[in-house]
Protein backbone atom coordinates (compact mmCIF):
# COMPACT_ATOMS: atom_id res chain seq x y z
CA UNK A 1 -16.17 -19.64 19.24
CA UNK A 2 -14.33 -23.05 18.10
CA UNK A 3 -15.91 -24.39 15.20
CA UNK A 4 -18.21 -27.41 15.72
CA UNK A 5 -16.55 -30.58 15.77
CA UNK A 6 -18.10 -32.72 13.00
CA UNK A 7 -20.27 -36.24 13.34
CA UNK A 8 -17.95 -38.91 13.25
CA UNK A 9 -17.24 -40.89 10.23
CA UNK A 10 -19.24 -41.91 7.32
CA UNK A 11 -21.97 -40.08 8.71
CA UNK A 12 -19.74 -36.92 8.11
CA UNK A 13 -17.83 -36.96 5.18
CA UNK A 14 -16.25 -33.63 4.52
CA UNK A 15 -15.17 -33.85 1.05
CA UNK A 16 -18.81 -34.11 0.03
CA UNK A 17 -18.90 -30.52 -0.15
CA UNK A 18 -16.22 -30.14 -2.31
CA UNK A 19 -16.88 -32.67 -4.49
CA UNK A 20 -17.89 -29.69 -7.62
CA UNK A 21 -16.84 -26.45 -8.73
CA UNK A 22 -20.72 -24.91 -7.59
CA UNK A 23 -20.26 -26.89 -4.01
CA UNK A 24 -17.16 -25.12 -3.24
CA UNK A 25 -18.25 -22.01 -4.55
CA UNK A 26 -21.58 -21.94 -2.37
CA UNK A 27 -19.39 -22.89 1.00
CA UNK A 28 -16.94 -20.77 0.51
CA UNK A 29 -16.03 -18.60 3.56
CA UNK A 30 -13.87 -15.86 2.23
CA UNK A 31 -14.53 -13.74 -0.71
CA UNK A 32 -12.28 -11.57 -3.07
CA UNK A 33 -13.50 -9.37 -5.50
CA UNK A 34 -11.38 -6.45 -7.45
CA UNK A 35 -12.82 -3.86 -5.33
CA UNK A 36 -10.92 -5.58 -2.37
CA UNK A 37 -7.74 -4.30 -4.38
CA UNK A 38 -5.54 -0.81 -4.58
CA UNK A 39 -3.64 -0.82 -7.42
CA UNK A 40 -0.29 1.24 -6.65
CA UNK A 41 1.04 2.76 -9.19
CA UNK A 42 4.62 4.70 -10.06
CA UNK A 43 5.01 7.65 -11.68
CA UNK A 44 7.48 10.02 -13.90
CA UNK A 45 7.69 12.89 -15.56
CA UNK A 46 7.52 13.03 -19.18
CA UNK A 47 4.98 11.71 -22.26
CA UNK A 48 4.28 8.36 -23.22
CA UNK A 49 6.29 6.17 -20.89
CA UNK A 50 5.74 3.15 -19.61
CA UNK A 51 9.34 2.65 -18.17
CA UNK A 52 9.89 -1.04 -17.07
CA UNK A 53 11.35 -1.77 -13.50
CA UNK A 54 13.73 -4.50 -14.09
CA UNK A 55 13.55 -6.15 -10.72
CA UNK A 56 9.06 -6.25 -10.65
CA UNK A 57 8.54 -8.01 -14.15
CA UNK A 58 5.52 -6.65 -15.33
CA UNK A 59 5.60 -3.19 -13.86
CA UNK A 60 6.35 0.14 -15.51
CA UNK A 61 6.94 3.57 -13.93
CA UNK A 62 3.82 5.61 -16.25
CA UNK A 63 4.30 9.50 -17.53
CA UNK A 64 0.88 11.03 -16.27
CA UNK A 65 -0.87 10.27 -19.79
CA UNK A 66 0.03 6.41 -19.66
CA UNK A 67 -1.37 6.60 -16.00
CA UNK A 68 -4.75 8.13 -17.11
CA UNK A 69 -4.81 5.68 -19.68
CA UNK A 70 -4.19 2.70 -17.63
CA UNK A 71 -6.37 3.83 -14.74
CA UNK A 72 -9.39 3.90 -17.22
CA UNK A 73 -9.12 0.08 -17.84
CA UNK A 74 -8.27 -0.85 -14.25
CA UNK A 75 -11.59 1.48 -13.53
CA UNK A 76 -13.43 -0.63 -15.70
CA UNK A 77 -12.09 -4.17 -14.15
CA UNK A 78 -13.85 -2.93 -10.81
CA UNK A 79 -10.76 -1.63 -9.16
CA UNK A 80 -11.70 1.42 -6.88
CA UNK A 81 -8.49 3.39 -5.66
CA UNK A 82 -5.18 3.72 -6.88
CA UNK A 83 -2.11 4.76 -4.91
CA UNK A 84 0.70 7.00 -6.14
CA UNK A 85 4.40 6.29 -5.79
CA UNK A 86 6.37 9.03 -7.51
CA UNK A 87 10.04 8.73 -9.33
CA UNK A 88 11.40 11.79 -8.85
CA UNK A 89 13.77 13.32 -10.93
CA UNK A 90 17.21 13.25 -9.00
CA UNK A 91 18.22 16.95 -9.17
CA UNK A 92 14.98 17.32 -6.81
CA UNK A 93 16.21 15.02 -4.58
CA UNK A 94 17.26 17.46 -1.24
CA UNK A 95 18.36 17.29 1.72
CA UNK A 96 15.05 19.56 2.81
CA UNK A 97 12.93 17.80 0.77
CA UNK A 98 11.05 20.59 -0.26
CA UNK A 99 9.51 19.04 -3.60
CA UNK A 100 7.76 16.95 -1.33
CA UNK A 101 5.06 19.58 -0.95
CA UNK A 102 5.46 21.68 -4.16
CA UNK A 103 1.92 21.99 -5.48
CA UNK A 104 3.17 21.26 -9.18
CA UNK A 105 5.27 17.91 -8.04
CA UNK A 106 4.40 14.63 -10.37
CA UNK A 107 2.36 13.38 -7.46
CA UNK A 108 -0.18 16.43 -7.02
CA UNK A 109 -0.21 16.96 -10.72
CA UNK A 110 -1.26 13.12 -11.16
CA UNK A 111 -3.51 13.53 -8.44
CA UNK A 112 -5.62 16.72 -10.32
CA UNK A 113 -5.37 14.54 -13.58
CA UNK A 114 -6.74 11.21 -11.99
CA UNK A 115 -9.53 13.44 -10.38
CA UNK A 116 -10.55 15.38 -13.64
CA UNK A 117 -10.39 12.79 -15.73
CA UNK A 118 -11.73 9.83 -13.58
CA UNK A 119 -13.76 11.65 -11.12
CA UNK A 120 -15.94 8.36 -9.81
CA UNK A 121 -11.78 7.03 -8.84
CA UNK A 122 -10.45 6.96 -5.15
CA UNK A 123 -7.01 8.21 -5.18
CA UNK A 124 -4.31 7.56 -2.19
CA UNK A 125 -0.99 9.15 -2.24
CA UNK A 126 1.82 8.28 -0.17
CA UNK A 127 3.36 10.62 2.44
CA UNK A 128 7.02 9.69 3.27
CA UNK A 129 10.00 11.86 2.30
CA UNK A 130 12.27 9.22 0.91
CA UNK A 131 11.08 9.96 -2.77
CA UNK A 132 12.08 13.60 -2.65
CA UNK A 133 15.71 13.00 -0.26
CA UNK A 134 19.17 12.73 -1.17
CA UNK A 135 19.62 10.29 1.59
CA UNK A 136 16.61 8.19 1.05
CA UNK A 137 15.25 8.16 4.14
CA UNK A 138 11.95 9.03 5.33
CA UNK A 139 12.75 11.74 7.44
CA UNK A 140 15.23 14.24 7.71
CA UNK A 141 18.62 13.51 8.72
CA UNK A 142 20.69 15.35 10.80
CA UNK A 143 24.47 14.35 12.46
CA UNK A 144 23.46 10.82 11.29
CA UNK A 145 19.82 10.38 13.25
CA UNK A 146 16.63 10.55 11.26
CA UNK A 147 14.74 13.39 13.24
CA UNK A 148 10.93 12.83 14.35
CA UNK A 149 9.65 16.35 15.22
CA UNK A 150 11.04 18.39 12.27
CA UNK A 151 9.95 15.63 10.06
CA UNK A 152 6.17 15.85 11.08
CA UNK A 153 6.10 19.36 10.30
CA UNK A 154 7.49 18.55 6.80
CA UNK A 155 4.52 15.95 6.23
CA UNK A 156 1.80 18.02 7.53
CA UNK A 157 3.08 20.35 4.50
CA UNK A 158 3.33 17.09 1.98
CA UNK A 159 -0.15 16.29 3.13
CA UNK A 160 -1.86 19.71 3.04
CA UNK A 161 -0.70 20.23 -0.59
CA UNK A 162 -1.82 16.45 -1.27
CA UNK A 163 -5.34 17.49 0.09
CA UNK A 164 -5.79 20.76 -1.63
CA UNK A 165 -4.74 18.76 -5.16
CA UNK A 166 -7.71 16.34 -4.53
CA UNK A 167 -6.49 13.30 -3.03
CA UNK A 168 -8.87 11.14 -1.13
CA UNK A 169 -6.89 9.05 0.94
CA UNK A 170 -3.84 10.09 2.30
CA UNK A 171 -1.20 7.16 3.24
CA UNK A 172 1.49 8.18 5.90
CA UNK A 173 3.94 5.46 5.51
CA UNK A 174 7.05 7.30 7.22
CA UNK A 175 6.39 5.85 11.06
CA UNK A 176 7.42 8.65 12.35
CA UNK A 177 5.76 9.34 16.37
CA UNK A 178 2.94 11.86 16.69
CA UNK A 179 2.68 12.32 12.85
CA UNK A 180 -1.63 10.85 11.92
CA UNK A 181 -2.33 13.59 15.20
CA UNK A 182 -0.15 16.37 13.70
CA UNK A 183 -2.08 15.92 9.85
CA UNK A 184 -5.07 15.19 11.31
CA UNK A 185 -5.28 18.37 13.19
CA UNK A 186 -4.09 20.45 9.69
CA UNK A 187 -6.84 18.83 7.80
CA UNK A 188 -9.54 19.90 9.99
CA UNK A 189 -7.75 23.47 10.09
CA UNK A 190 -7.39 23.48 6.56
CA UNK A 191 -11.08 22.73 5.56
CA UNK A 192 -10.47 18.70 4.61
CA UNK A 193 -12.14 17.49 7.60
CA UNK A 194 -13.90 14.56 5.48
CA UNK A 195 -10.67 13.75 4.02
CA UNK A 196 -9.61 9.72 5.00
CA UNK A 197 -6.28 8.50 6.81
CA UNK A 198 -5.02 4.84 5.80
CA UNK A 199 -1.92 4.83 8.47
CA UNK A 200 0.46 2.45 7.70
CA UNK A 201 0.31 1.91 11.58
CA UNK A 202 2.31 -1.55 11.04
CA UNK A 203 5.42 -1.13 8.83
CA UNK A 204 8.00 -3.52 9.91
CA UNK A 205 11.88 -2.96 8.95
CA UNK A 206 11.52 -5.73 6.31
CA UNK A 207 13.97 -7.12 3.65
CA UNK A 208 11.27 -7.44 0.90
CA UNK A 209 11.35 -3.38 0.21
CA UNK A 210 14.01 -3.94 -2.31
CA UNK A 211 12.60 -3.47 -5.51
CA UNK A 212 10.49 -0.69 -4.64
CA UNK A 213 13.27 1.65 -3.96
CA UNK A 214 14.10 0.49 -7.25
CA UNK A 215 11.33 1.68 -8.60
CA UNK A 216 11.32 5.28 -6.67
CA UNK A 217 15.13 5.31 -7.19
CA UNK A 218 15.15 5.70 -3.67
CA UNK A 219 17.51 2.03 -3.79
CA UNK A 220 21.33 3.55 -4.46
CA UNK A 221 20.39 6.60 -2.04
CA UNK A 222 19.83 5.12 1.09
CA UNK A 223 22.65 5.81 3.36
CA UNK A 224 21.90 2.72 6.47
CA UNK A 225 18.65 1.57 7.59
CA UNK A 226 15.40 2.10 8.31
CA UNK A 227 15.69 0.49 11.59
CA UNK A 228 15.25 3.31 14.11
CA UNK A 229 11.97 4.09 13.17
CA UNK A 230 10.29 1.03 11.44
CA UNK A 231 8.55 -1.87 13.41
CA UNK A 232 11.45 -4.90 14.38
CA UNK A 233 9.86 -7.84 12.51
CA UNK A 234 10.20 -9.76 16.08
CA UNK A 235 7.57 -7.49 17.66
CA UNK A 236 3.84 -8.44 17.49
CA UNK A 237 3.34 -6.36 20.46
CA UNK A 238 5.12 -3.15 19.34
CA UNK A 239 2.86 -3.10 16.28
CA UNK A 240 -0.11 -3.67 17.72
CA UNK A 241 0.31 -0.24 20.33
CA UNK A 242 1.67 1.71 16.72
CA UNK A 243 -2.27 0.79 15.51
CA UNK A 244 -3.76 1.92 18.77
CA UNK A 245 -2.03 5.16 19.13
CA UNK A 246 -2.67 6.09 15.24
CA UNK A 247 -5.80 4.98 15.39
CA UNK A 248 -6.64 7.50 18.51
CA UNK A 249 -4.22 10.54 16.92
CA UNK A 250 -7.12 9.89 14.17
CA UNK A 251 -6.57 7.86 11.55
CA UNK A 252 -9.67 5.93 9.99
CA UNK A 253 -8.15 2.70 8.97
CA UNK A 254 -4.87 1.06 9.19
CA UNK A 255 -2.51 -0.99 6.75
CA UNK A 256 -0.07 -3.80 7.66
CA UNK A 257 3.27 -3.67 5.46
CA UNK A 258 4.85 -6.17 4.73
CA UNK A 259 2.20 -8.94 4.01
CA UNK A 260 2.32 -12.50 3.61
CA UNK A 261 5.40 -12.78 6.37
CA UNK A 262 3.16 -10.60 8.53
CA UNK A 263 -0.61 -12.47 8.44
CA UNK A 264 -0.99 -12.98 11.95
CA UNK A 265 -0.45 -8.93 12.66
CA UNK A 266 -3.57 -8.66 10.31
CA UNK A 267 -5.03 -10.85 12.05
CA UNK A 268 -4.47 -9.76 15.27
CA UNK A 269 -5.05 -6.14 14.59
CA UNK A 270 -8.64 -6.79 13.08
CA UNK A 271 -9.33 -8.78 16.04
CA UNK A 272 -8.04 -6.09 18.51
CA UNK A 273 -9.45 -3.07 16.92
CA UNK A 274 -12.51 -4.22 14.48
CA UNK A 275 -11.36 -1.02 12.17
CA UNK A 276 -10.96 -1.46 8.23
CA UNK A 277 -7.50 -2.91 8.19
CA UNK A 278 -5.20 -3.11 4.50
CA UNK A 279 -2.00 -5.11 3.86
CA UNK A 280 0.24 -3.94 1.47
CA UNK A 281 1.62 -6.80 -0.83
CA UNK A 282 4.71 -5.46 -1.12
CA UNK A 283 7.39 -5.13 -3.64
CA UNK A 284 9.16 -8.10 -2.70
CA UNK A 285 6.35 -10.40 -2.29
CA UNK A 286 5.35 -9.65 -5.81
CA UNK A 287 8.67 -9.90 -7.52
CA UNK A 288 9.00 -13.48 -5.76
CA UNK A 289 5.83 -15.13 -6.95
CA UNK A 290 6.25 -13.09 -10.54
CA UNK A 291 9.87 -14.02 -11.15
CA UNK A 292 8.83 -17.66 -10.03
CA UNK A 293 5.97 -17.70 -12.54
CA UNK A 294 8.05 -16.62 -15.50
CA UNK A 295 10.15 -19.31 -14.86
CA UNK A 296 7.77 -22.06 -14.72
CA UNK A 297 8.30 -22.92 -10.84
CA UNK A 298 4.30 -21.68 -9.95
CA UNK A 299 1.73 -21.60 -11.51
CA UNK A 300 1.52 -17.39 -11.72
CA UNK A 301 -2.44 -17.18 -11.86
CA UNK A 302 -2.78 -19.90 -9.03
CA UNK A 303 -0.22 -18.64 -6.58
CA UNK A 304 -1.38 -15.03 -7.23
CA UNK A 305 -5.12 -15.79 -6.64
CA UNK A 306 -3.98 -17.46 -3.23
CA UNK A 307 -1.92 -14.77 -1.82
CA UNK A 308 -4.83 -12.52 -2.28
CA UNK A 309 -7.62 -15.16 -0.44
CA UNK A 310 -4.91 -15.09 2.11
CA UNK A 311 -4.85 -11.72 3.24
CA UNK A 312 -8.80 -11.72 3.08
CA UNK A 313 -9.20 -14.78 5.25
CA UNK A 314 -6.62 -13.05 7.96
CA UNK A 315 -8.85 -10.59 8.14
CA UNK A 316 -7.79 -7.68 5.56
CA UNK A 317 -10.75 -5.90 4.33
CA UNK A 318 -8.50 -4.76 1.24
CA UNK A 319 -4.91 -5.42 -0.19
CA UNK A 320 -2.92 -2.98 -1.82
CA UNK A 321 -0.76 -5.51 -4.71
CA UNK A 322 0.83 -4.85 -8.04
CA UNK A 323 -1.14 -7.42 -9.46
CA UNK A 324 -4.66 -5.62 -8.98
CA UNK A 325 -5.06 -5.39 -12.39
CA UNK A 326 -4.27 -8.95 -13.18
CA UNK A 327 -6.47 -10.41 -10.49
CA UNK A 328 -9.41 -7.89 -11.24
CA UNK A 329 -9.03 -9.35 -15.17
CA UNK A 330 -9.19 -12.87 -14.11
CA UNK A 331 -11.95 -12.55 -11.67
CA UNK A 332 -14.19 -10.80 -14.62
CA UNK A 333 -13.40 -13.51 -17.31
């Protein structure tokens, strides 16, 4: 329904309700709070590190103990789930892939730690094979062509062994067809029939994944594009079928990557479906506004608080962004 047009002027003056700080606050229509927020995180083998990633100012890649550590205090700033990204050490990085479903790889090991130590914490993983393959792709490449069917099989394992090491949401954020059915069906075969999907239903072949291959080291790998099996950013269409079919293969909600550049496929897709439906702030998005902010251009807290409303007042129920624990801080002081 449109909204009601208002009483013509001075009997309606609509700056009277914004004329203080309590005003605004009491008409506000959208709300953000830090449980709105998944903090992803990358990982990396060793003991201490917090390894900065040049091209997101701000972000480190954490050894498992500097994760536990940092979890703890985004835990106690109200954030509710954190998402695993792994950096894999290179001589793991195969052609099969096969460390993608090793029961001892940095992600399932972080995944036990997070659990024991943090039990109250949600934690989502990632399932994609570009972390773990030579060629930095998300599937398996053969003669050239990123494969669909032999890659689902080799998820189904990556998500099995992320289920059995305690995750709670799993993320499939490879697009390849038939894949939420095909780990869907394992789970309930496996015993995890309670365990949650968050599809990345949505993921558009976008320039703003730059620095996060980067920070997987996934960046000097990548042999082409990602164009024959992510979303063409023309396509409103396209994406919306991706979140019908993944949504009836099983998945429980369903995430829209990129974000900003991609606000009225949030919108449309909670309008459509009426499921919970993420954005992913993505690497790019955040390395803009940060780099922008250390230079004096924006003003970091404002432009950062903004982006966040935005993706609410689309319609995102949540928003995974690198500057969860930022926003959670500010909205607590």
């Amino acid at each position: 329904m449109p909204p009601r047009p208002p009483a013509p002027y001075p009997a309606a003056r609509l700056r009277r309700l914004r004329r203080t700080n309590a005003l605004r606050d009491l008409v506000a229509e959208t709300r953000l709070s830090a449980a709105d927020l998944i903090w992803p995180v990358f990982i990396r083998e060793g003991d201490g590190l917090e390894e900065p990633i040049p091209s997101m100012p701000g972000v480190a890649r954490l050894s498992i103990d500097r994760l536990l550590a940092r979890a703890e205090a985004a835990h106690a700033l109200g954030i509710t789930t954190i998402c695993l990204f792994p950096y894999t050490d290179p001589a793991l990085r195969t052609e099969d892939c096969e460390e993608a479903w090793n029961p001892d790889n940095i992600t399932n090991r972080a995944i036990r730690a997070l659990k024991a130590a943090l039990p109250e914490l949600s934690v989502m993983t990632d399932i994609a094979l570009d972390p773990y393959n030579a060629n930095g792709h998300d599937g398996f490449v053969v003669d050239g062509v990123i494969v669909n069917d032999a890659t689902v099989e080799a998820l189904v394992k990556m998500a099995l062994a992320q289920a059995d090491a305690g995750a709670d949401i799993l993320g499939p954020s490879d697009m390849m067809d038939g894949r939420i059915g095909a780990i869907r069906t394992a789970l309930e075969q496996a015993g995890h029939a309670d365990l949650a999907i968050l599809s990345y239903a949505a993921k558009f072949a976008s320039g703003f994944y730059g620095p996060f291959r980067d920070a997987v080291g996934a960046a000097g790998r990548l042999v082409g594009d990602k164009k024959t099996y992510q979303i063409n950013p023309a396509n409103r269409d396209e994406a919306l079928r991706c979140v019908a079919r993944d949504l009836d293969e099983g998945a429980d909600m369903v995430m829209v990557k990129p974000g900003m550049p991609y606000l009225d496929i949030c919108r449309a897709v909670k309008a459509e479906f009426g499921v919970p439906t993420f954005a992913y702030q993505v690497s790019g998005e955040y390395a803009m506004l940060r780099g922008a902010a250390l230079n004096g251009w924006l003003d970091g807290e404002a432009v950062m608080m903004e982006s966040l409303l935005a993706f609410r007042r689309a319609g995102c129920d949540g928003i995974l962004t690198y500057f969860a624990p930022d926003a959670a801080r500010l909205m607590r002081a």
